[in-house]
Protein backbone atom coordinates (compact mmCIF):
# COMPACT_ATOMS: atom_id res chain seq x y z
CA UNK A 1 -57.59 62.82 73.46
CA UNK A 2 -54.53 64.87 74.44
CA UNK A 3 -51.68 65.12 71.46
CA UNK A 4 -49.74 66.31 73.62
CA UNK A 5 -45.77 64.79 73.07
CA UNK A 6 -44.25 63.17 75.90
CA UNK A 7 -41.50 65.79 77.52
CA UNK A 8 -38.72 62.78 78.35
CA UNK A 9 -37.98 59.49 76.57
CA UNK A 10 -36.53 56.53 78.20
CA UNK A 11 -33.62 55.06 76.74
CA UNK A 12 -33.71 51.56 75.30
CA UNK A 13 -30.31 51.06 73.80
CA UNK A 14 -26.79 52.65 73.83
CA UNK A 15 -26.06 56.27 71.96
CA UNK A 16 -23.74 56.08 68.76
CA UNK A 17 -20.19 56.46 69.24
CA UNK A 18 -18.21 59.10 67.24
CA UNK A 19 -16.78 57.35 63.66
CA UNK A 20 -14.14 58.70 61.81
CA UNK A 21 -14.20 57.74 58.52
CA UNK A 22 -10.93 55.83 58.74
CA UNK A 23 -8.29 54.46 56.52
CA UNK A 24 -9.29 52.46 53.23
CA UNK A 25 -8.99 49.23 53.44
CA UNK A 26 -5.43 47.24 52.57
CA UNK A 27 -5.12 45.43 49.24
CA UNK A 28 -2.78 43.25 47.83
CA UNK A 29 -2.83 42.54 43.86
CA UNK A 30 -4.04 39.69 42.18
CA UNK A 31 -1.28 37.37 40.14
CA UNK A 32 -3.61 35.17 38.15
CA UNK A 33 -0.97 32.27 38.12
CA UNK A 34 -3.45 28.74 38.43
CA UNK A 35 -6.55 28.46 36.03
CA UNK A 36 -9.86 29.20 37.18
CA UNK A 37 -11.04 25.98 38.18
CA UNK A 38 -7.46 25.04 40.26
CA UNK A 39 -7.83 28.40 42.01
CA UNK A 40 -11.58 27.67 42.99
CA UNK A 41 -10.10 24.28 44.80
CA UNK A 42 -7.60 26.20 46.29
CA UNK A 43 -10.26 28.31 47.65
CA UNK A 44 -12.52 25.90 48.92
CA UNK A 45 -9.56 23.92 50.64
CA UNK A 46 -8.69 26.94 52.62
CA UNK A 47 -12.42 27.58 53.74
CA UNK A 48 -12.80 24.19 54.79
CA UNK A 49 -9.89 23.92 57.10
CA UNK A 50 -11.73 26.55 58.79
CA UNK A 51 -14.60 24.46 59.74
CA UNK A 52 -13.86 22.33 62.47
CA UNK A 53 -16.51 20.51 63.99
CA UNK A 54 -15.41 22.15 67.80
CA UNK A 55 -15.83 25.67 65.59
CA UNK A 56 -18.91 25.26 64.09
CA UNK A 57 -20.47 24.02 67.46
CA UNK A 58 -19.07 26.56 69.43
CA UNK A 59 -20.59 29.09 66.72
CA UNK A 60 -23.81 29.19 64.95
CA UNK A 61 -22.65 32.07 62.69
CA UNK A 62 -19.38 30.16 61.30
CA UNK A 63 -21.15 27.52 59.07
CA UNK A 64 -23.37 30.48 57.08
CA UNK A 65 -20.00 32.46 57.24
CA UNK A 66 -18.41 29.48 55.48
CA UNK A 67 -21.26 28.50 52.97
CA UNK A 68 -21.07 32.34 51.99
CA UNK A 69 -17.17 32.11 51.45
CA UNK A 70 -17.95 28.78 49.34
CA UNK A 71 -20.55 30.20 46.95
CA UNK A 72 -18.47 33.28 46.41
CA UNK A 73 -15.77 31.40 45.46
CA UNK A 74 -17.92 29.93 42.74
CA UNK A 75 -18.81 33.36 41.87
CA UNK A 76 -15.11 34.01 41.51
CA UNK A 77 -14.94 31.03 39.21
CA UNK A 78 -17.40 31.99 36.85
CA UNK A 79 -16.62 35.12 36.70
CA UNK A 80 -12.66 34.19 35.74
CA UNK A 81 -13.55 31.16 33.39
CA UNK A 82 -15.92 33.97 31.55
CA UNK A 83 -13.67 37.02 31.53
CA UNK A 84 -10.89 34.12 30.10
CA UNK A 85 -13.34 33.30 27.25
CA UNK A 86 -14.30 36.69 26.37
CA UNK A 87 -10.08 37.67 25.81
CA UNK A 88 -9.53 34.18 23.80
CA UNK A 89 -12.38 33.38 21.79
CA UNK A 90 -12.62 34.99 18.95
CA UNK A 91 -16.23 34.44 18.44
CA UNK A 92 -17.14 35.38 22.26
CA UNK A 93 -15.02 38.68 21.16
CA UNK A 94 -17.48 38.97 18.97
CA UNK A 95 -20.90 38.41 21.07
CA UNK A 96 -19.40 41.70 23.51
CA UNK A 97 -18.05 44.00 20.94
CA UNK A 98 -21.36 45.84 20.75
CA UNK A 99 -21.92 45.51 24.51
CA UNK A 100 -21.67 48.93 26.46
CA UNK A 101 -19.61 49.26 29.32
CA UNK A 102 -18.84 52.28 31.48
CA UNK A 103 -15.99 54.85 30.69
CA UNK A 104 -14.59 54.51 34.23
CA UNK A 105 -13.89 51.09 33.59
CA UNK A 106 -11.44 51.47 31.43
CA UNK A 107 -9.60 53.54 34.16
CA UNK A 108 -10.11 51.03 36.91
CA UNK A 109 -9.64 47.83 34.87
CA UNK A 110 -7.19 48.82 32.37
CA UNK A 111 -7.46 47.82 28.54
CA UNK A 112 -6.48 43.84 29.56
CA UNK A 113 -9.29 43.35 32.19
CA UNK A 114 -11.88 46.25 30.81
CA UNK A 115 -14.37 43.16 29.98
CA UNK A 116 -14.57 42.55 33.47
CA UNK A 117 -16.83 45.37 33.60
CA UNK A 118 -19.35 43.37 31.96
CA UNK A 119 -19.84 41.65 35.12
CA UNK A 120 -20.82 44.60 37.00
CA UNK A 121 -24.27 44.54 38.95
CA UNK A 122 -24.41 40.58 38.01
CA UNK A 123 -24.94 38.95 40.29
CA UNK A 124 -23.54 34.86 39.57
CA UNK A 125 -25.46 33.56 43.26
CA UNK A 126 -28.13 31.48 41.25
CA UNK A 127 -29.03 29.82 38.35
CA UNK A 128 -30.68 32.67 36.03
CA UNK A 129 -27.56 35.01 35.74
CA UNK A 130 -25.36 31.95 35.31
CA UNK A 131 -27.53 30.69 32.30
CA UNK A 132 -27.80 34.31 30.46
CA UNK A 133 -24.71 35.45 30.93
CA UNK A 134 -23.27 32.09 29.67
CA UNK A 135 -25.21 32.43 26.87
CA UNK A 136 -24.78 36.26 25.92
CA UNK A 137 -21.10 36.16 26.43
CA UNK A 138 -20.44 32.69 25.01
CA UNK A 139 -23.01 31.23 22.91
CA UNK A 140 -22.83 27.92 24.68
CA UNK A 141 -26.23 26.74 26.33
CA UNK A 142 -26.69 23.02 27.54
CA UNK A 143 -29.73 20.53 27.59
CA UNK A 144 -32.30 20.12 30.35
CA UNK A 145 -31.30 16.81 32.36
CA UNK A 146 -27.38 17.23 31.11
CA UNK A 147 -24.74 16.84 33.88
CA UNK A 148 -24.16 20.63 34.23
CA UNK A 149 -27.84 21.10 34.34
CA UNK A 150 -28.61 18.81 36.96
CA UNK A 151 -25.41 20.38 38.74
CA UNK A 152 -26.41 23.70 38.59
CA UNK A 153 -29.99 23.20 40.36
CA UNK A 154 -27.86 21.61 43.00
CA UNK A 155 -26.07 24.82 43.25
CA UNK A 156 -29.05 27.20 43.18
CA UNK A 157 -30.20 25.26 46.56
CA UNK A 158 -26.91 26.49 47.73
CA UNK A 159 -27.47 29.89 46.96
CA UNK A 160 -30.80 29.52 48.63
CA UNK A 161 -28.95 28.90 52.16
CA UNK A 162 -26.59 31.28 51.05
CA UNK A 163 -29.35 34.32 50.55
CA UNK A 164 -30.77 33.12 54.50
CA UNK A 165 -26.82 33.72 55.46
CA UNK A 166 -26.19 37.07 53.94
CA UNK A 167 -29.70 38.65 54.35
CA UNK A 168 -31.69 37.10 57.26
CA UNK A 169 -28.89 35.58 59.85
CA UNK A 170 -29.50 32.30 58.60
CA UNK A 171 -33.87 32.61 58.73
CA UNK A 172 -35.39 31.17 55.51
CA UNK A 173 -38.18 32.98 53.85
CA UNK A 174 -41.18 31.09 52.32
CA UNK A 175 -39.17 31.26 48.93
CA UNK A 176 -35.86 29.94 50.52
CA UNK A 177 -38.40 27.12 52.54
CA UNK A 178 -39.66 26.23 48.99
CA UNK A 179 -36.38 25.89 47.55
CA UNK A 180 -34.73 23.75 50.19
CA UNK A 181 -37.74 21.68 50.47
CA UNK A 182 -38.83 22.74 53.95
CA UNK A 183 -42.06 23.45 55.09
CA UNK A 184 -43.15 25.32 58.83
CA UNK A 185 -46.82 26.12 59.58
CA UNK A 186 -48.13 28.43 61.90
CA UNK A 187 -45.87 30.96 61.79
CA UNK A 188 -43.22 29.15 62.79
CA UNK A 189 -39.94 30.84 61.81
CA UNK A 190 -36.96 28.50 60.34
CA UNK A 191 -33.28 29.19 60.87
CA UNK A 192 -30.46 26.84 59.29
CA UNK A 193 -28.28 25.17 61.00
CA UNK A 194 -24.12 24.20 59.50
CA UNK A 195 -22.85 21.42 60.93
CA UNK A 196 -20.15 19.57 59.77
CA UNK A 197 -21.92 17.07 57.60
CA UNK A 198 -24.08 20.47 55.70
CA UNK A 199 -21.23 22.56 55.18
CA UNK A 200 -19.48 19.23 53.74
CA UNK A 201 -22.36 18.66 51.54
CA UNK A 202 -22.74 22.34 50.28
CA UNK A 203 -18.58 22.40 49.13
CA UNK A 204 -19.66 18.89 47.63
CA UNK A 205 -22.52 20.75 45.57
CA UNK A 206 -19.99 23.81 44.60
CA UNK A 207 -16.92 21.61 43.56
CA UNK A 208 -19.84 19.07 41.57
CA UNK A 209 -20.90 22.26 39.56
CA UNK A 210 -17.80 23.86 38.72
CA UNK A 211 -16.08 20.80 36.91
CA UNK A 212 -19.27 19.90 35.44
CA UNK A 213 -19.44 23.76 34.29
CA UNK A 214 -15.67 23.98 33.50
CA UNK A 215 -16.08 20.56 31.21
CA UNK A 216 -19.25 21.55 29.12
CA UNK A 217 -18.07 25.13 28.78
CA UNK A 218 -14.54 24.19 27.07
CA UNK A 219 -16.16 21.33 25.18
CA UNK A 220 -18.94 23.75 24.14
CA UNK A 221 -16.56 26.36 23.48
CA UNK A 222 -14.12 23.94 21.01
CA UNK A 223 -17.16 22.87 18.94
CA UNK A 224 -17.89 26.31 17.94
CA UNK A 225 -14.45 26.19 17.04
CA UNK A 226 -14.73 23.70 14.53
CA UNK A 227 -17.89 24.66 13.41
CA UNK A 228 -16.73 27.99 12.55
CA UNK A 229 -13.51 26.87 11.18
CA UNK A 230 -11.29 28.80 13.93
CA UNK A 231 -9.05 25.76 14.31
CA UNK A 232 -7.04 25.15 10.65
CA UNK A 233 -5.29 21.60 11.75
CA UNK A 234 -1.88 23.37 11.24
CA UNK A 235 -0.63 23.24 15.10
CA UNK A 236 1.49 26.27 14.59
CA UNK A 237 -1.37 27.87 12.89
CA UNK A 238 -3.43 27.36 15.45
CA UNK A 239 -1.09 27.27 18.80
CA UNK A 240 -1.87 30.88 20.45
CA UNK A 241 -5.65 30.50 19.84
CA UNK A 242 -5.85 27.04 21.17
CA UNK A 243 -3.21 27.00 24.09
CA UNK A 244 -4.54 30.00 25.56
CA UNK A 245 -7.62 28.08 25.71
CA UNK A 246 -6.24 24.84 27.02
CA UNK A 247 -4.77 27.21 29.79
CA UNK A 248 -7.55 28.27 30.80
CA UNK A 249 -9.91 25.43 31.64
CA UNK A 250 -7.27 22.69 32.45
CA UNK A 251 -6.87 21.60 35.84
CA UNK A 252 -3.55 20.30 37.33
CA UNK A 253 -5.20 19.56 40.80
CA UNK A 254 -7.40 17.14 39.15
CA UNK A 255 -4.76 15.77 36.36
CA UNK A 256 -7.24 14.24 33.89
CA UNK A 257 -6.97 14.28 30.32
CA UNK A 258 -3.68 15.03 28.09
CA UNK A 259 -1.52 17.21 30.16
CA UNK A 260 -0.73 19.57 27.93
CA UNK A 261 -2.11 21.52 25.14
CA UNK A 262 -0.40 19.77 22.10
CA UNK A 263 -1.52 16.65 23.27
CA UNK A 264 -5.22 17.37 23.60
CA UNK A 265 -5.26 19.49 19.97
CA UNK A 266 -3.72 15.81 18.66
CA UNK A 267 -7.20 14.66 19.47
CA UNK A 268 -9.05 16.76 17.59
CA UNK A 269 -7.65 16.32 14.83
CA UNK A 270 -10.25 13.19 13.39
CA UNK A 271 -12.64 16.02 14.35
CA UNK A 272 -10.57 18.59 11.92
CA UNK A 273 -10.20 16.14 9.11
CA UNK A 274 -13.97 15.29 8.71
CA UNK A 275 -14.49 18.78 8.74
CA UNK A 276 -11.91 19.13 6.00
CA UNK A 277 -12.99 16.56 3.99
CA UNK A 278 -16.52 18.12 3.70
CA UNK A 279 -15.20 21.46 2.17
């Protein structure tokens, strides 16, 4: 058998062009003016006006495009509500004081945002990371079968049709398969499809997690509080702690609840007393 190499090759695609390196790209700041959960809706809203049923039919790329953009924004979410946590509570200050972050940080972040470098490598696309980091950074964990639970199973489907988007064009591995609940058979390869009615349903399973995430977080958050005695029952004693807190998780969009944070610390109180009493 001859080893000699062939003396020509026949060219099957295009050469490279010549790539500068090019300008960075252009950034604008971030004004963190709505809470986490408002911005999220603002998010989604956006990304949803850009899926008209003419675009998405006209494109099978748009709809993973737009599921991406929808579970990133969740990412976004839980990524803010955390960071917020971590610079309020005093006990989540606590749980990350002994947590090592990067020198460079510091730098990028500066001192107000350096906890954001706690976030780096995580990836918030599934239910695992959300759970431990939850946990490590808060304390607050939540029953099997519990709203948020059942919400956040929902959302790890998501990110299942999300990983297909980002990593395969849209074709769903056998894990991916498993996790949506579809099944091929001899070798038959699966791609998903985002039509109006999916992409619908996916910002249905996003927005369904993030209140049920924003409501058991706070709530999980404020019984710490009065199990560690953070909250005195003096309002003016207990105004920065708790207002920065009521800032943080209340949403405007959705207008539920006392409106401001006075009003909602006025219902605690019963909560505060018993306490009391039992000293």
């Amino acid at each position: 058998m001859s080893s000699k190499k062939p003396s020509t090759w026949t060219e099957i695609s295009g050469p490279p062009s010549a790539i500068s390196s090019g300008p960075a790209p252009r950034c604008t700041t971030i004004a963190d003016v709505l809470s986490p959960i408002d911005s999220y809706y603002e998010t989604q809203a956006h990304i949803l006006t850009l899926g008209q049923p003419s675009a998405l039919a006209a494109s099978d790329m748009l709809g993973k495009l737009l599921v991406m953009g929808l579970v990133a924004g969740v990412e976004s979410y839980i990524r803010s509500i955390l960071l917020g946590i971590t610079i309020t509570c005093p006990l989540s200050r606590e749980l990350v004081a002994d947590q090592m972050i990067a020198v460079g940080s510091i730098d990028y972040y500066g001192v107000k945002h350096v906890n954001l470098a706690l976030f780096e490598g995580a990836s918030f696309a599934g239910d695992t990371e959300i759970i431990k980091k939850t946990k490590q950074l808060t304390g607050v964990t939540w029953a099997p079968l519990s709203s948020v639970d059942v919400a956040l199973k929902a959302f790890d489907r998501i990110c299942h049709m999300r990983h297909a988007a980002i990593h395969a064009q849209g074709a769903l591995n056998r894990g991916n398969a498993r996790a949506l609940g579809v099944s091929a058979s001899n070798g038959q390869k699966l791609n998903i499809v985002i039509e109006l009615a999916e992409l619908h349903h996916v910002a249905r399973v996003c927005i369904d997690f993030v209140r049920a995430y924003n409501l058991e977080i706070y709530r999980g958050i404020v019984q710490k509080w009065l199990s560690a005695k953070v909250l005195s029952g003096v309002w003016k004693n207990d105004k920065a702690f708790y207002k920065s807190l009521f800032d943080l998780f209340y949403s405007k969009h959705d207008g539920t609840g006392p409106d401001t944070a006075y009003r909602s610390y006025r219902l605690l109180l019963p909560s505060l007393a018993a306490r009391l009493a039992h000293n």
